[in-house]
C-alpha atoms as a PDB file:
ATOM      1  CA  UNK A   1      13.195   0.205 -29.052  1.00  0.00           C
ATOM      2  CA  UNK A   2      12.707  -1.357 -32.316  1.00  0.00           C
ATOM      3  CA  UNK A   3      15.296  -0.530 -35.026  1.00  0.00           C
ATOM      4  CA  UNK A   4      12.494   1.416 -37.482  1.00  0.00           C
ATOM      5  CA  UNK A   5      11.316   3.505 -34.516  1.00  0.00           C
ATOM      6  CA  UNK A   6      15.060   4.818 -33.798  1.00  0.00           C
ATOM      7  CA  UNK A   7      16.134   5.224 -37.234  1.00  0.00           C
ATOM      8  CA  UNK A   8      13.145   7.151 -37.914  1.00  0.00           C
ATOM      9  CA  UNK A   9      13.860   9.611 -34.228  1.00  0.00           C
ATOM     10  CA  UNK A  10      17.108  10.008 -35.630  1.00  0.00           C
ATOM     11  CA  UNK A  11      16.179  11.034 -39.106  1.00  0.00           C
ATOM     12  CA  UNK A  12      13.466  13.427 -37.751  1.00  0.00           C
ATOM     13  CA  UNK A  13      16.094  14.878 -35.344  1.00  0.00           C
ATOM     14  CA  UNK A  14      18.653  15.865 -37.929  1.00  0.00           C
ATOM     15  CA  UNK A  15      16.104  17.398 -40.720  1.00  0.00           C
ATOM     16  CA  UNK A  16      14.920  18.994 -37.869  1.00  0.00           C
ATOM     17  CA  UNK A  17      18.127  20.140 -37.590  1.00  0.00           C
ATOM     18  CA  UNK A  18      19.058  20.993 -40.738  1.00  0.00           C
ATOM     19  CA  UNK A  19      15.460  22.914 -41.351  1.00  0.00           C
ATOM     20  CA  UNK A  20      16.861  25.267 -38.238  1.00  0.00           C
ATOM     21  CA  UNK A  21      20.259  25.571 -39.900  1.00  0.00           C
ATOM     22  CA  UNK A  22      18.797  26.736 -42.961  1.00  0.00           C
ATOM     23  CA  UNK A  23      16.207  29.167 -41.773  1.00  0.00           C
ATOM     24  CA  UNK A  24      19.431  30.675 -39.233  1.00  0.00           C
ATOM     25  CA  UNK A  25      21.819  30.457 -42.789  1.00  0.00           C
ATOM     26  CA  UNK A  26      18.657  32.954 -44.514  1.00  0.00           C
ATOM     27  CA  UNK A  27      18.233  35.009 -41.371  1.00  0.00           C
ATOM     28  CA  UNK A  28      21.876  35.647 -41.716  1.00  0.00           C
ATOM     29  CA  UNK A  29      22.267  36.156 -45.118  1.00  0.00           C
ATOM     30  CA  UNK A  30      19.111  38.439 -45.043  1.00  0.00           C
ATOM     31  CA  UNK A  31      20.419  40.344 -42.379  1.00  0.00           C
ATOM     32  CA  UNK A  32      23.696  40.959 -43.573  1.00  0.00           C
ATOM     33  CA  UNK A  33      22.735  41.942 -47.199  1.00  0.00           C
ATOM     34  CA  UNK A  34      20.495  44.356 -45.586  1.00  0.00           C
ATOM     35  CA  UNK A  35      23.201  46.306 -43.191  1.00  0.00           C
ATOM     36  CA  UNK A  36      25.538  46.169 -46.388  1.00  0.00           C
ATOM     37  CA  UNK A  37      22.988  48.552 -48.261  1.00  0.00           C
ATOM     38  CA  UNK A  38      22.178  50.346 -45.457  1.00  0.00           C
ATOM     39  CA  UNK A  39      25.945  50.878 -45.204  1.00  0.00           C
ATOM     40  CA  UNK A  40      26.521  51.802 -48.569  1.00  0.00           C
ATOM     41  CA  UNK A  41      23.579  54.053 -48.549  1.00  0.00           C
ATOM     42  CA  UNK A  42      25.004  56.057 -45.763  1.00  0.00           C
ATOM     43  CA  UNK A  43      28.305  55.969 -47.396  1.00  0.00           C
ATOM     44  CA  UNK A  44      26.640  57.668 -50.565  1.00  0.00           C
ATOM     45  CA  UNK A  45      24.943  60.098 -48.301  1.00  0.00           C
ATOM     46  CA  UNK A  46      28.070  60.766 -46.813  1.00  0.00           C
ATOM     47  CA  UNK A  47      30.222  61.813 -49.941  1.00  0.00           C
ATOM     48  CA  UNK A  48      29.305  64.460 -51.770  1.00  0.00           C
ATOM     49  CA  UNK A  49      28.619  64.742 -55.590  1.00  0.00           C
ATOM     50  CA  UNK A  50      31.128  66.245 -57.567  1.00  0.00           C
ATOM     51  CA  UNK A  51      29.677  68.474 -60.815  1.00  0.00           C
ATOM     52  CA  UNK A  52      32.463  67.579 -63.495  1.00  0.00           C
ATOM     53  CA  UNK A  53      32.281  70.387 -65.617  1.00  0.00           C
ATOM     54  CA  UNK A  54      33.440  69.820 -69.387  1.00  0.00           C
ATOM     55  CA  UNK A  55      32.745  72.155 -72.706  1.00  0.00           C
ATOM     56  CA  UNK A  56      29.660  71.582 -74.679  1.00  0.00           C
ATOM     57  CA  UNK A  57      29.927  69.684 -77.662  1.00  0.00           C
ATOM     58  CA  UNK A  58      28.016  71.213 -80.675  1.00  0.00           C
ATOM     59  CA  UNK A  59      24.751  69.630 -81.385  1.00  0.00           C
ATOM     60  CA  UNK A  60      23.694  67.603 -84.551  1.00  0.00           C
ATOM     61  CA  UNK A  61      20.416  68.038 -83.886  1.00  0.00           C
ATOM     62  CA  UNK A  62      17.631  71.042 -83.867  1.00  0.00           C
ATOM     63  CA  UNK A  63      15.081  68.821 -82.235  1.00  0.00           C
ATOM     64  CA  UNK A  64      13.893  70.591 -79.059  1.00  0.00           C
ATOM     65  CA  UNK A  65      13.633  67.244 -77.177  1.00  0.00           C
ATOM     66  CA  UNK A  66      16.661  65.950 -77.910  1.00  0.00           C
ATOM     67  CA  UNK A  67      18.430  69.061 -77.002  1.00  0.00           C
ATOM     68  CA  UNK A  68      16.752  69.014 -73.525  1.00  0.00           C
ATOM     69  CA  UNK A  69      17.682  65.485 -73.007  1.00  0.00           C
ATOM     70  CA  UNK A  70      20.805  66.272 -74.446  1.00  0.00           C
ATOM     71  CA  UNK A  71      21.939  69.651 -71.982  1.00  0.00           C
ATOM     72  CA  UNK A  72      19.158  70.264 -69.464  1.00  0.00           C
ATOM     73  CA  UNK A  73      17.939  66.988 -68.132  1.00  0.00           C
ATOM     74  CA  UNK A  74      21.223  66.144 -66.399  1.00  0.00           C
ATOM     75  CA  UNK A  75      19.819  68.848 -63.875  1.00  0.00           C
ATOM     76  CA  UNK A  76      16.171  69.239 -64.670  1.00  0.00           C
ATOM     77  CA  UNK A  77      15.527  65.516 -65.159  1.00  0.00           C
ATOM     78  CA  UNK A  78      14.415  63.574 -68.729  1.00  0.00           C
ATOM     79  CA  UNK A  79      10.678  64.044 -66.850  1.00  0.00           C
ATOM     80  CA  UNK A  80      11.439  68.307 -66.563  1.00  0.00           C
ATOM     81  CA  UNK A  81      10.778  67.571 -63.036  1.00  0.00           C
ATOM     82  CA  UNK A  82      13.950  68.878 -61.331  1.00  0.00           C
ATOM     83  CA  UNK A  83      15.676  65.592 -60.447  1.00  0.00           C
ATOM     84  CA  UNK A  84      18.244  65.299 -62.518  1.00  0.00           C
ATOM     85  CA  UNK A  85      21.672  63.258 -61.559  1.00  0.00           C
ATOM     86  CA  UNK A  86      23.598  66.611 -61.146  1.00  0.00           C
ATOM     87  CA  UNK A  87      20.294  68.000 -59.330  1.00  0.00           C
ATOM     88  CA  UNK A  88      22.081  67.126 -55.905  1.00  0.00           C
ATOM     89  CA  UNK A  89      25.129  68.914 -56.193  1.00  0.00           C
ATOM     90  CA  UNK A  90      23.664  71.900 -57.397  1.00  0.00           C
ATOM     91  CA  UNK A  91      23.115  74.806 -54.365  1.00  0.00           C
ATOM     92  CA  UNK A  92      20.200  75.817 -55.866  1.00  0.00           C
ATOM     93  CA  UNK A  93      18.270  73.122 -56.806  1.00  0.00           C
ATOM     94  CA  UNK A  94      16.374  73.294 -60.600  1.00  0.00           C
ATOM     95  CA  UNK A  95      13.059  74.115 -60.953  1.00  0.00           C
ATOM     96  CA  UNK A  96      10.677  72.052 -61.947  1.00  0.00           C
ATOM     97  CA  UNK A  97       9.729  72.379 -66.074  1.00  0.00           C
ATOM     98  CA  UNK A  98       6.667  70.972 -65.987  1.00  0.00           C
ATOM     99  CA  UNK A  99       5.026  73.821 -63.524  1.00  0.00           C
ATOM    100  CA  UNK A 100       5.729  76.821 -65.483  1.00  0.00           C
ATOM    101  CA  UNK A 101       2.364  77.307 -66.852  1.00  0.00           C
ATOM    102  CA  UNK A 102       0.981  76.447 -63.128  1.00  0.00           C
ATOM    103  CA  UNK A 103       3.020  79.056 -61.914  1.00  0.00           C
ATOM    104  CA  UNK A 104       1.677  81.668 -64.441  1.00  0.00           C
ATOM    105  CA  UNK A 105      -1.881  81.172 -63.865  1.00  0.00           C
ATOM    106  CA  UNK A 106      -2.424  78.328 -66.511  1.00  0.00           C
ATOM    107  CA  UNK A 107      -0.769  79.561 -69.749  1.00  0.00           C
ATOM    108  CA  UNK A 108       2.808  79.159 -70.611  1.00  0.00           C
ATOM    109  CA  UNK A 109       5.042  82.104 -71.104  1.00  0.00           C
ATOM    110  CA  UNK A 110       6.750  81.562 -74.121  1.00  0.00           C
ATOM    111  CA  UNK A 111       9.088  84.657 -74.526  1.00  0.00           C
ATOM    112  CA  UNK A 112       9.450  84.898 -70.660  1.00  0.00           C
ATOM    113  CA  UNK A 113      10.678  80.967 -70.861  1.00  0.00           C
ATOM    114  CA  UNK A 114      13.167  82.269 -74.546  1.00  0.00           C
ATOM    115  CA  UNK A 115      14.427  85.112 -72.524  1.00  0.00           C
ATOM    116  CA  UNK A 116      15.501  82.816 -69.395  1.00  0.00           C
ATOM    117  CA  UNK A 117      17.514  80.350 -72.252  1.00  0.00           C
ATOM    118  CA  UNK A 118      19.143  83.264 -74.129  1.00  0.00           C
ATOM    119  CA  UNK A 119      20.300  84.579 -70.659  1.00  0.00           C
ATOM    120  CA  UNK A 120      17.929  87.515 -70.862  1.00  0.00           C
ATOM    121  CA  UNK A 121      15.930  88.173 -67.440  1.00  0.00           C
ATOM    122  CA  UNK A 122      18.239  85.086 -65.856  1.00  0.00           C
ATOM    123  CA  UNK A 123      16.449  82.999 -63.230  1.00  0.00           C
ATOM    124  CA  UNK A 124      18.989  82.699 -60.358  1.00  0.00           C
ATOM    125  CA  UNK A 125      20.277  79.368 -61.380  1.00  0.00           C
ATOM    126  CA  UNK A 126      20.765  80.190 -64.537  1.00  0.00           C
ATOM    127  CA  UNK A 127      23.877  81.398 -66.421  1.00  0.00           C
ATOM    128  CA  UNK A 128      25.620  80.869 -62.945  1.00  0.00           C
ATOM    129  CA  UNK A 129      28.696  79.238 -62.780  1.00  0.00           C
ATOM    130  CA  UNK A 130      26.251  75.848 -62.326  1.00  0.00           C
ATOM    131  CA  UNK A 131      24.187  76.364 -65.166  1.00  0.00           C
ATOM    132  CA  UNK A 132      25.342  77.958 -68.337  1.00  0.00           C
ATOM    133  CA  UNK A 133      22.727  80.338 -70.353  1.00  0.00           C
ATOM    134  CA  UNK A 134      22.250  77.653 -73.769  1.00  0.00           C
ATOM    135  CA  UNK A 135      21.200  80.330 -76.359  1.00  0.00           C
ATOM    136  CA  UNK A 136      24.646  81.474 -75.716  1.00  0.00           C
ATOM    137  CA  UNK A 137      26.249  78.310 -76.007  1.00  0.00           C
ATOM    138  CA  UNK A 138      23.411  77.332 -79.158  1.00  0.00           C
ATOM    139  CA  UNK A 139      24.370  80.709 -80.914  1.00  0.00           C
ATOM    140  CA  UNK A 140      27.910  79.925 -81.080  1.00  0.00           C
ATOM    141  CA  UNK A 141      27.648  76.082 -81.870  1.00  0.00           C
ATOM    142  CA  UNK A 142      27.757  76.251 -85.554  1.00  0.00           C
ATOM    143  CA  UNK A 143      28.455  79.381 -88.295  1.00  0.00           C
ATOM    144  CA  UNK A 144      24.983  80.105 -88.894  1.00  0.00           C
ATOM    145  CA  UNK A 145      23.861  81.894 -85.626  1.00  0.00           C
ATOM    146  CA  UNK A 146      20.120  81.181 -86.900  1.00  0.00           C
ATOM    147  CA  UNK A 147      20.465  77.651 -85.630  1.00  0.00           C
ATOM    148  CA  UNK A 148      20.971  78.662 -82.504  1.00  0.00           C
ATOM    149  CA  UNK A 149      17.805  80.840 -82.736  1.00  0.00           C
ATOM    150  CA  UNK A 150      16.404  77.727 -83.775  1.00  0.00           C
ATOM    151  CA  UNK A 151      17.497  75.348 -81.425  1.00  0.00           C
ATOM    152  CA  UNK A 152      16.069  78.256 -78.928  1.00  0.00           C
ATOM    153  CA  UNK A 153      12.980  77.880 -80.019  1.00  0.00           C
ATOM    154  CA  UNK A 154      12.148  74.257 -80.517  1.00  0.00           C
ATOM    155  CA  UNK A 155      13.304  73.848 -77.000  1.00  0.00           C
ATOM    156  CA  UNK A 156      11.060  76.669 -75.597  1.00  0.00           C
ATOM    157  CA  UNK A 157       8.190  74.764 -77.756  1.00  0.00           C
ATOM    158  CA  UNK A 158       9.366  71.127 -75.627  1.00  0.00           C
ATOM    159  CA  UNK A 159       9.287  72.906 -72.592  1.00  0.00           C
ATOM    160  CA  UNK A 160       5.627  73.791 -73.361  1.00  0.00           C
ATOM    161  CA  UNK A 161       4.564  70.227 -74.396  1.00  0.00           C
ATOM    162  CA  UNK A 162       5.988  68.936 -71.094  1.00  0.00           C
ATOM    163  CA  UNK A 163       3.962  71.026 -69.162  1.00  0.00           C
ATOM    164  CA  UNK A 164       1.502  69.269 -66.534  1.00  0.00           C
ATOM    165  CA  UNK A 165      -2.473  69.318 -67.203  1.00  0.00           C
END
């Protein structure tokens, strides 16, 4: 055998080799990665979520969506959709925002929804030990108790522009 044709065997035999070694090193590496987040997914699933409770700090702001970003989106989601980070560790999961006017037969219930913040006929979430009643807590924020009434209401009115079409 000429000395081209074996050199030429040879050098086919080990990229040959080295194309298997590096499709087996991805396979692996692939595989692995993949059983490490199903691991750590099942993990997470595992342990639950612990609510860390801490005092409300006065707000700066009368904006009604900053407010809801602010103290009800950690449960009811920045969408108002009920998914929240602390949604999972609640018992009784939040309601969704956005299907309050659904769920009244197409028009939003304004004073029904001002009521439920100012702990007034209290859905059964709210004012529980999980989820404090905000007028309350908006009331007794600053020394003018109007703000609170204020705060009330431009949250109410964000709650009614996040409603779904």
């Amino acid at each position: 055998m000429p000395f081209r044709a074996w050199r030429g065997a040879i050098c086919r035999e080990i990229v040959g080799d080295f194309t298997y070694y590096m499709s087996m090193k991805s396979l692996i590496a692939s595989v692995s990665l993949l059983l490490a987040l199903l691991i750590g997914q099942a993990v997470a699933q595992d342990s639950p979520t612990i609510l860390k409770k801490v005092p409300a700090h006065p707000a700066q702001t009368v904006s009604g969506k900053l407010l809801f970003r602010e103290y009800c989106a950690v449960c009811h989601g920045a969408d108002g959709k009920g998914g929240g980070p602390a949604a999972s560790a609640l018992k009784i999961p939040p309601s969704d925002l956005t299907q309050i006017a659904a769920r009244n037969g197409g028009k939003f219930p304004e004073v029904k929804v001002q009521h439920a913040i100012n702990g007034e006929n209290t859905p059964s979430a709210h004012g529980s030990k999980e989820m404090p009643v905000w007028g309350n807590v908006f009331v007794h924020m600053s020394s003018n108790p109007d703000l609170g009434t204020i705060r009330v209401y431009n949250l109410v009115k964000y709650i009614e522009e996040i409603q779904a079409k």
